[in-house]
Protein backbone atom coordinates (compact mmCIF):
# COMPACT_ATOMS: atom_id res chain seq x y z
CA UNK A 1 35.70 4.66 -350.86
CA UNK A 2 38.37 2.71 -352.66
CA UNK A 3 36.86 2.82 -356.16
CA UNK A 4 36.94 6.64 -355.50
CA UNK A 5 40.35 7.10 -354.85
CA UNK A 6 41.05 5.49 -357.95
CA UNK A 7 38.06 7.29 -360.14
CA UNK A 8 39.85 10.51 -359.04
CA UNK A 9 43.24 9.59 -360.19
CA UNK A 10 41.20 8.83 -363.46
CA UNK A 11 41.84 4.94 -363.22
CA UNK A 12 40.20 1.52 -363.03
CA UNK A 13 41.52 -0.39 -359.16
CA UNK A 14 41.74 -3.81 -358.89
CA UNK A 15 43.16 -4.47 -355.05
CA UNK A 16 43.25 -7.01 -352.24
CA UNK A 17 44.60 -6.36 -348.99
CA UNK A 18 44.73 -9.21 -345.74
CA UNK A 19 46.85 -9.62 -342.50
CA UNK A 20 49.11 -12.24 -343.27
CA UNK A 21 48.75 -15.49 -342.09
CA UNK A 22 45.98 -14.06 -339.87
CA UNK A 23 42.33 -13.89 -339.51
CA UNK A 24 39.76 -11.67 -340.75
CA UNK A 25 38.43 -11.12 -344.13
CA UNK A 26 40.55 -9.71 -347.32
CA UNK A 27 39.43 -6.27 -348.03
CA UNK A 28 38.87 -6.24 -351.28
CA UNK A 29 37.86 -4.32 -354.73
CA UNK A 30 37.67 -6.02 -358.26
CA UNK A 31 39.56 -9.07 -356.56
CA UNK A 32 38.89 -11.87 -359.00
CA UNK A 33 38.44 -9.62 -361.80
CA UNK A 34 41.55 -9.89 -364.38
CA UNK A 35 44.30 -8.18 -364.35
CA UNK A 36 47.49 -7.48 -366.58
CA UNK A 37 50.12 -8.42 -364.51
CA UNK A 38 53.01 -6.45 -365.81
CA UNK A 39 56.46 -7.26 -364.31
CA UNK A 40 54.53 -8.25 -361.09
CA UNK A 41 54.33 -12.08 -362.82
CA UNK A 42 57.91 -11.75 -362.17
CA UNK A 43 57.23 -13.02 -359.08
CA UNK A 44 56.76 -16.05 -360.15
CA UNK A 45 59.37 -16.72 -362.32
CA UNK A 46 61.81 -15.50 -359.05
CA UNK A 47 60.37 -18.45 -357.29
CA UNK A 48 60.17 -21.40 -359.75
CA UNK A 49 63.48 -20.37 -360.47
CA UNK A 50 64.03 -20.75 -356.66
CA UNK A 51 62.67 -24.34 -356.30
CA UNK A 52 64.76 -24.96 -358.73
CA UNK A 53 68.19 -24.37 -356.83
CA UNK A 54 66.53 -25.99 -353.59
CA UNK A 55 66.14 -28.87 -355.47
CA UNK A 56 69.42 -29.19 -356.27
CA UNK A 57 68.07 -29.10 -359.92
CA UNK A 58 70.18 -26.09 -361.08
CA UNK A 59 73.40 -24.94 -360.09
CA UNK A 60 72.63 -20.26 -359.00
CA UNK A 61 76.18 -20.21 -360.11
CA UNK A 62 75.24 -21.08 -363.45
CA UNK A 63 76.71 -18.61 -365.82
CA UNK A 64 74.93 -17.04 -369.07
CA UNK A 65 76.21 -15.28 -371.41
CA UNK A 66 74.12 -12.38 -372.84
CA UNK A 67 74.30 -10.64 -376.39
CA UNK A 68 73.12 -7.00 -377.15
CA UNK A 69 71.70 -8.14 -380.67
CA UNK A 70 69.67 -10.88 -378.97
CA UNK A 71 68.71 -9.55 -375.55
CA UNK A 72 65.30 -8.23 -375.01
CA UNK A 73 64.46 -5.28 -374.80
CA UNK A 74 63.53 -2.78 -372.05
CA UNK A 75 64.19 0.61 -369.79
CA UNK A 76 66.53 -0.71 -367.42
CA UNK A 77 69.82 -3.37 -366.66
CA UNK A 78 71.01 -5.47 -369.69
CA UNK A 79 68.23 -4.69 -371.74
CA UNK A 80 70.08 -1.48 -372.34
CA UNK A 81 73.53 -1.87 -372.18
CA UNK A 82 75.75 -2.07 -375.20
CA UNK A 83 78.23 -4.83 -374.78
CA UNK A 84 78.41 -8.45 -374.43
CA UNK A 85 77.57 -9.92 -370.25
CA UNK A 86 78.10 -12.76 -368.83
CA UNK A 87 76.33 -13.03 -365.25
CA UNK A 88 75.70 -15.94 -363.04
CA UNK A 89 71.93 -16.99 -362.57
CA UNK A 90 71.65 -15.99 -359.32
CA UNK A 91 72.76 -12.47 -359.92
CA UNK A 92 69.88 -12.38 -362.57
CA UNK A 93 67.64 -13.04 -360.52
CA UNK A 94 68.37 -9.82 -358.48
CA UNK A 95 68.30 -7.99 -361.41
CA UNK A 96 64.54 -9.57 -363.08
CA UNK A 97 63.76 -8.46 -359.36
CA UNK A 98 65.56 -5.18 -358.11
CA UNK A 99 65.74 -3.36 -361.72
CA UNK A 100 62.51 -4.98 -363.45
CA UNK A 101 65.36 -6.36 -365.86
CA UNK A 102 63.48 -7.60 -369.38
CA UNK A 103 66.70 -9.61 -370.52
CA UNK A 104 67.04 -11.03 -366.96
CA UNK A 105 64.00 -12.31 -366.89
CA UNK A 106 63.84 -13.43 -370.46
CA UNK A 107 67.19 -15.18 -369.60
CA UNK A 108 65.98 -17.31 -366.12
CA UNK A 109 62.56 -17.82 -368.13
CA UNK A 110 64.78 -19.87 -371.13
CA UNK A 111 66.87 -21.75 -368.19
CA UNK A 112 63.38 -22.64 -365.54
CA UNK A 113 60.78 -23.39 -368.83
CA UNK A 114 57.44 -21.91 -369.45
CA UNK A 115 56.05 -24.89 -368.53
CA UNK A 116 57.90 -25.68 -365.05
CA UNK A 117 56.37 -21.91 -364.18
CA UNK A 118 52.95 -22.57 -365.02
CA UNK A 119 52.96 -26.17 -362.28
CA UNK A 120 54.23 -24.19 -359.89
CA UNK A 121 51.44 -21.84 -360.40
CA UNK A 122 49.11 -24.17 -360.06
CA UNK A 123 50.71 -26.61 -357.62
CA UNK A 124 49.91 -23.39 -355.52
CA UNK A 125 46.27 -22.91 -356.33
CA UNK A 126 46.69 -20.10 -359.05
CA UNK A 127 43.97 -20.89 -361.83
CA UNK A 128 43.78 -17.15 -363.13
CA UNK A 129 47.18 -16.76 -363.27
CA UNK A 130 48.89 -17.40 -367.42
CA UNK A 131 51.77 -16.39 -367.94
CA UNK A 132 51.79 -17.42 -371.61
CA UNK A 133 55.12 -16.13 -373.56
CA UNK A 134 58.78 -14.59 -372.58
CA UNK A 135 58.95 -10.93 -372.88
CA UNK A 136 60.51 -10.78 -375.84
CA UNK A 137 57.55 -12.59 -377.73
CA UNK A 138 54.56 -10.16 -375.78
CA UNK A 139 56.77 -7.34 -377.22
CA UNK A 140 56.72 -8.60 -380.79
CA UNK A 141 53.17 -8.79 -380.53
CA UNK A 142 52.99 -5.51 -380.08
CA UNK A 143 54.81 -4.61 -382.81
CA UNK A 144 52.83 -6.76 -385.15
CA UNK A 145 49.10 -5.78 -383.93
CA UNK A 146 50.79 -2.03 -384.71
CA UNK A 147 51.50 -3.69 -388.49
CA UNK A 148 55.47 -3.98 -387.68
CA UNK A 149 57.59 -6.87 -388.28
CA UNK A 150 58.41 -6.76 -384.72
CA UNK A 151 59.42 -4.94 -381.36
CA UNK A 152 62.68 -3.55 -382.50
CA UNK A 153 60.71 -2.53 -385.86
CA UNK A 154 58.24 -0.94 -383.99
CA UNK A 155 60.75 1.79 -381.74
CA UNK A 156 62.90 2.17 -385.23
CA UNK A 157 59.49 3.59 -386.53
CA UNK A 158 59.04 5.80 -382.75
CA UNK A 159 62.19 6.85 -383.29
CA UNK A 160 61.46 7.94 -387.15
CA UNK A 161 63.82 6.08 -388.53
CA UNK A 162 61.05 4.44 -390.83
CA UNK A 163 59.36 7.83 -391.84
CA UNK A 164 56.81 9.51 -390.54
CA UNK A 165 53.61 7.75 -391.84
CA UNK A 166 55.69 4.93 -389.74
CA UNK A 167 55.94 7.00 -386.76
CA UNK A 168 52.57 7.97 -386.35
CA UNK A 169 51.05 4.41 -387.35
CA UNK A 170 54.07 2.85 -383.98
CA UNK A 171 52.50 6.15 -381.73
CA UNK A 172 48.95 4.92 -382.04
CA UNK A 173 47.48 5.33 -378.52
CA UNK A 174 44.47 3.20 -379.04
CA UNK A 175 46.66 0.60 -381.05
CA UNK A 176 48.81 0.16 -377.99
CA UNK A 177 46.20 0.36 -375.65
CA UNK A 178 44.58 -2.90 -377.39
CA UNK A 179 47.87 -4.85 -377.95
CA UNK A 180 48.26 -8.64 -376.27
CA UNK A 181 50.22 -7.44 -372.97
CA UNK A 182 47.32 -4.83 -372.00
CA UNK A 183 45.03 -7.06 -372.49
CA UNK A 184 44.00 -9.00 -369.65
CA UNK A 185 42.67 -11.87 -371.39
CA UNK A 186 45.42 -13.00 -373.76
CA UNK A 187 48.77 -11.27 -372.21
CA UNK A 188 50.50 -12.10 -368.58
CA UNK A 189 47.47 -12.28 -366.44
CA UNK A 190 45.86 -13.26 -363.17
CA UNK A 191 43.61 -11.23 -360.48
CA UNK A 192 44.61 -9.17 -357.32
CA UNK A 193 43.46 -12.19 -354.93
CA UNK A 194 45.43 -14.57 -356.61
CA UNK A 195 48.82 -12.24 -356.36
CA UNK A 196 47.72 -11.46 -353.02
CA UNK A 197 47.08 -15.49 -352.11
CA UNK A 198 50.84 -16.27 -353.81
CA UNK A 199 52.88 -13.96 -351.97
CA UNK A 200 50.76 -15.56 -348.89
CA UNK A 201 51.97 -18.44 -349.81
CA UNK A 202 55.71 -17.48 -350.10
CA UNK A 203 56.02 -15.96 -346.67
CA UNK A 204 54.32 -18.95 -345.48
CA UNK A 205 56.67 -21.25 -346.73
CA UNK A 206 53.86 -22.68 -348.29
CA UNK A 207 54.45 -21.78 -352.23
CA UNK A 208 58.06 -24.23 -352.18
CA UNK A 209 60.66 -24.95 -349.95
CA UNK A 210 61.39 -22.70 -346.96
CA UNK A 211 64.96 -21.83 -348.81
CA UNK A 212 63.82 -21.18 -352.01
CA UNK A 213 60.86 -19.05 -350.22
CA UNK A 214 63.31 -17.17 -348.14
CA UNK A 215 65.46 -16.35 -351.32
CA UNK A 216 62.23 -14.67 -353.09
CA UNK A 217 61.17 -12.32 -349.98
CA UNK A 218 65.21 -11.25 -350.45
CA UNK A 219 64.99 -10.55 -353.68
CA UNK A 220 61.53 -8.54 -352.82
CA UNK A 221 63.34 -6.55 -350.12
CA UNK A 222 65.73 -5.00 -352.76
CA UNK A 223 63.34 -3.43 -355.28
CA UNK A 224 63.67 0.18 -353.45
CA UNK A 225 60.91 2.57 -353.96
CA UNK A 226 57.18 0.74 -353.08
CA UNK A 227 53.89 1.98 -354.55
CA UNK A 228 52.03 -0.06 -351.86
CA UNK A 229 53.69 1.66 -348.87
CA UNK A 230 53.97 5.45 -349.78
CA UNK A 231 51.32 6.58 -347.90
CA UNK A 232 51.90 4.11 -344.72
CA UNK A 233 53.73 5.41 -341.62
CA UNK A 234 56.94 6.51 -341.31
CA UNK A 235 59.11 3.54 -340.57
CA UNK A 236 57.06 0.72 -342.28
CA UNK A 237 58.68 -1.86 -344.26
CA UNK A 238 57.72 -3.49 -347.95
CA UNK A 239 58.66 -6.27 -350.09
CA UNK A 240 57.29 -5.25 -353.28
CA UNK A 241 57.15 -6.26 -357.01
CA UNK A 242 56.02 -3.36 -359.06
CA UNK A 243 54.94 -3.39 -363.16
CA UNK A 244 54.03 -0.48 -365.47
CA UNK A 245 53.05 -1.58 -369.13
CA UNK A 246 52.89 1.50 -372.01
CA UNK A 247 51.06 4.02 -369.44
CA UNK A 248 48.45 2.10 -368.74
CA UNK A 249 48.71 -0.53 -366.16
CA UNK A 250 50.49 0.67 -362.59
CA UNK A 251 50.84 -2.09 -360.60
CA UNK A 252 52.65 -3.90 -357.55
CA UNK A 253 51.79 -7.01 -355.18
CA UNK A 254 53.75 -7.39 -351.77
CA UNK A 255 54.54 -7.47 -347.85
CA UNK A 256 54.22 -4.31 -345.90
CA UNK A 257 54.86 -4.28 -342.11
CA UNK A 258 53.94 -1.30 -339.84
CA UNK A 259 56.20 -0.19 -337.78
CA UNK A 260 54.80 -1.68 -334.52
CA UNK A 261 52.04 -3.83 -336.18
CA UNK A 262 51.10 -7.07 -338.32
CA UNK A 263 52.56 -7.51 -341.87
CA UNK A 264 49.64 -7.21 -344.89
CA UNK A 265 50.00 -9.11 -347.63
CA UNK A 266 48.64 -6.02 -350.52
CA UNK A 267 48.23 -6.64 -354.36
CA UNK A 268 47.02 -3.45 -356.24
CA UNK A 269 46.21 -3.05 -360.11
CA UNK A 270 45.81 -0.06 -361.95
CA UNK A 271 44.43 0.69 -365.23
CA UNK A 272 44.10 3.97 -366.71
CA UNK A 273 40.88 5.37 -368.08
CA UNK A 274 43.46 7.46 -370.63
CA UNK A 275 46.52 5.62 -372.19
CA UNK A 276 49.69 7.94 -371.25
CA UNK A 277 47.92 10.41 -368.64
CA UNK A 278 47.70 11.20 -365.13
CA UNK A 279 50.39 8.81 -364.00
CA UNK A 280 51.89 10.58 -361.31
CA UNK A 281 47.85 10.65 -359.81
CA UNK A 282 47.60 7.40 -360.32
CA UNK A 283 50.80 6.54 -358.39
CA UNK A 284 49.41 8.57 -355.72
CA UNK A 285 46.08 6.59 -355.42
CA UNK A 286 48.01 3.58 -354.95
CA UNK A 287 49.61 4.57 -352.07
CA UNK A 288 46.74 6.21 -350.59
CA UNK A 289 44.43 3.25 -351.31
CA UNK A 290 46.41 0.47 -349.45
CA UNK A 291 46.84 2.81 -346.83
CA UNK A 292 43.08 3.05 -346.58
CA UNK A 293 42.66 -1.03 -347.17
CA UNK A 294 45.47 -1.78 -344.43
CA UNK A 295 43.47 0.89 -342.31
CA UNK A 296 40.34 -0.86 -342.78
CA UNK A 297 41.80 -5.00 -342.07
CA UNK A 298 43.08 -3.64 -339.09
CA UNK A 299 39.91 -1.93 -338.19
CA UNK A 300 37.83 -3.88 -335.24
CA UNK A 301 34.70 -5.70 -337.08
């Protein structure tokens, strides 16, 4: 039934649904298969970031000061404004989290480490989950496997500043569709059970210490609109970390609480069986399959 919803919508589903903390079996399609992650592995960077200022090992008040020539790129926050910032670490941590801010996260990913990301990862159990590069290097890659010096090369030539022969070689569906973030086996990567078994263990206080646990489900409450819970009840609540990569992955991995029942812990992939198409279908059979995996945890065995 699941794999239907999604075949409809004219995408691949990779999901895992559970009652938190509780018994029963996961439901579960394409669970251990991989996954790009999108923004979703932004979850983990939120919460190594975290342990850090539990540990008394960096100060949230930290302030960093942010350049338009040398901030990554992206849709939304600083990666698009046009003047100099300075914000504390903290308050980029709400935007890596609320606004899916590229040069937020790029920023908290220079001041935690790669590496410091990766134990925490698998201090927690994750084996699937790489998350290999900052943004700004998965982007450049992009730009390169397109034959582009880099990212900013690459949306010169979109935007046809290069020529045309430029612009249709930076356009190439199929090119894109190939490049190192899409791909599940060399970009950021992991499976749906491993999302699902992470945000487990933050709202266990299992993945770190209670505070810095607490501080990540915050910064999941404020992302606003939720894939995972647009076709649950009226009144339900979700703590959500959503990613969308060049039309082709839809994603997002999170808490969603019925109004008088359990909380599931629901991680949902997407990819789509045409680069660019049928994404507000596709956003549609995300909703409407966690609705139908929550239905079916909850259902007596």
């Amino acid at each position: 039934m699941l794999e239907g919803v999604f075949a409809e919508a004219g995408c691949e589903g990779f999901l895992v649904a559970k009652r938190l903390g509780g018994p029963g079996a996961a439901v579960a399609l394409a669970g251990d298969s991989p996954v790009a992650l999108a923004s979703v592995f932004k979850i983990a960077v939120a919460l190594a970031f975290e342990r850090l200022v539990a540990a008394g090992e960096l100060d949230p008040a930290t302030r960093v000061h942010l350049l338009p020539e040398t901030r990554t790129p992206g849709p939304t926050g600083l990666s698009v404004c046009a003047d100099p910032a300075e914000l504390s670490a903290r308050d980029l941590a709400y935007f890596m989290m609320s606004l899916s801010d590229n040069a937020a996260t790029d920023a908290l990913i220079d001041l935690v480490g790669l590496p410091r990301i990766s134990a925490v990862l698998r201090e927690i159990g994750l084996t699937q989950t790489v998350i290999p590069d900052r943004m700004a290097d998965e982007l450049d890659a992009v730009g390169a496997e397109l034959g582009f010096a880099d990212w900013r090369n690459l949306t010169r030539a979109q935007e046809g500043e290069l020529g045309e022969a430029a612009r249709a070689k930076s356009i190439d569906k199929a090119a894109i569709a190939r490049s190192k973030p899409v791909d599940p086996d060399r970009g950021w990567r992991g499976t749906a059970r491993e999302m699902a078994q992470l945000i487990e263990a933050i709202w266990l206080d299992r993945a770190g210490p209670p505070a810095a646990c607490d501080r990540v489900r915050w910064l999941m409450s404020h992302q606003g609109k939720s894939r995972i819970a647009a076709a649950m009840p009226e009144g339900t609540r979700a703590w959500a970390k959503s990613g969308s990569l060049f039309g082709i992955w839809r994603n997002e991995a999170g808490v969603v609480k019925l109004p008088e029942g359990a909380p599931f812990v629901v991680a949902v992939f997407t990819r789509a069986h045409v680069p660019f198409a049928r994404g507000g279908e596709i956003e549609v059979a995300i909703g409407k399959a966690c609705r139908l995996a929550v239905d079916a945890v909850m259902a007596p065995a």
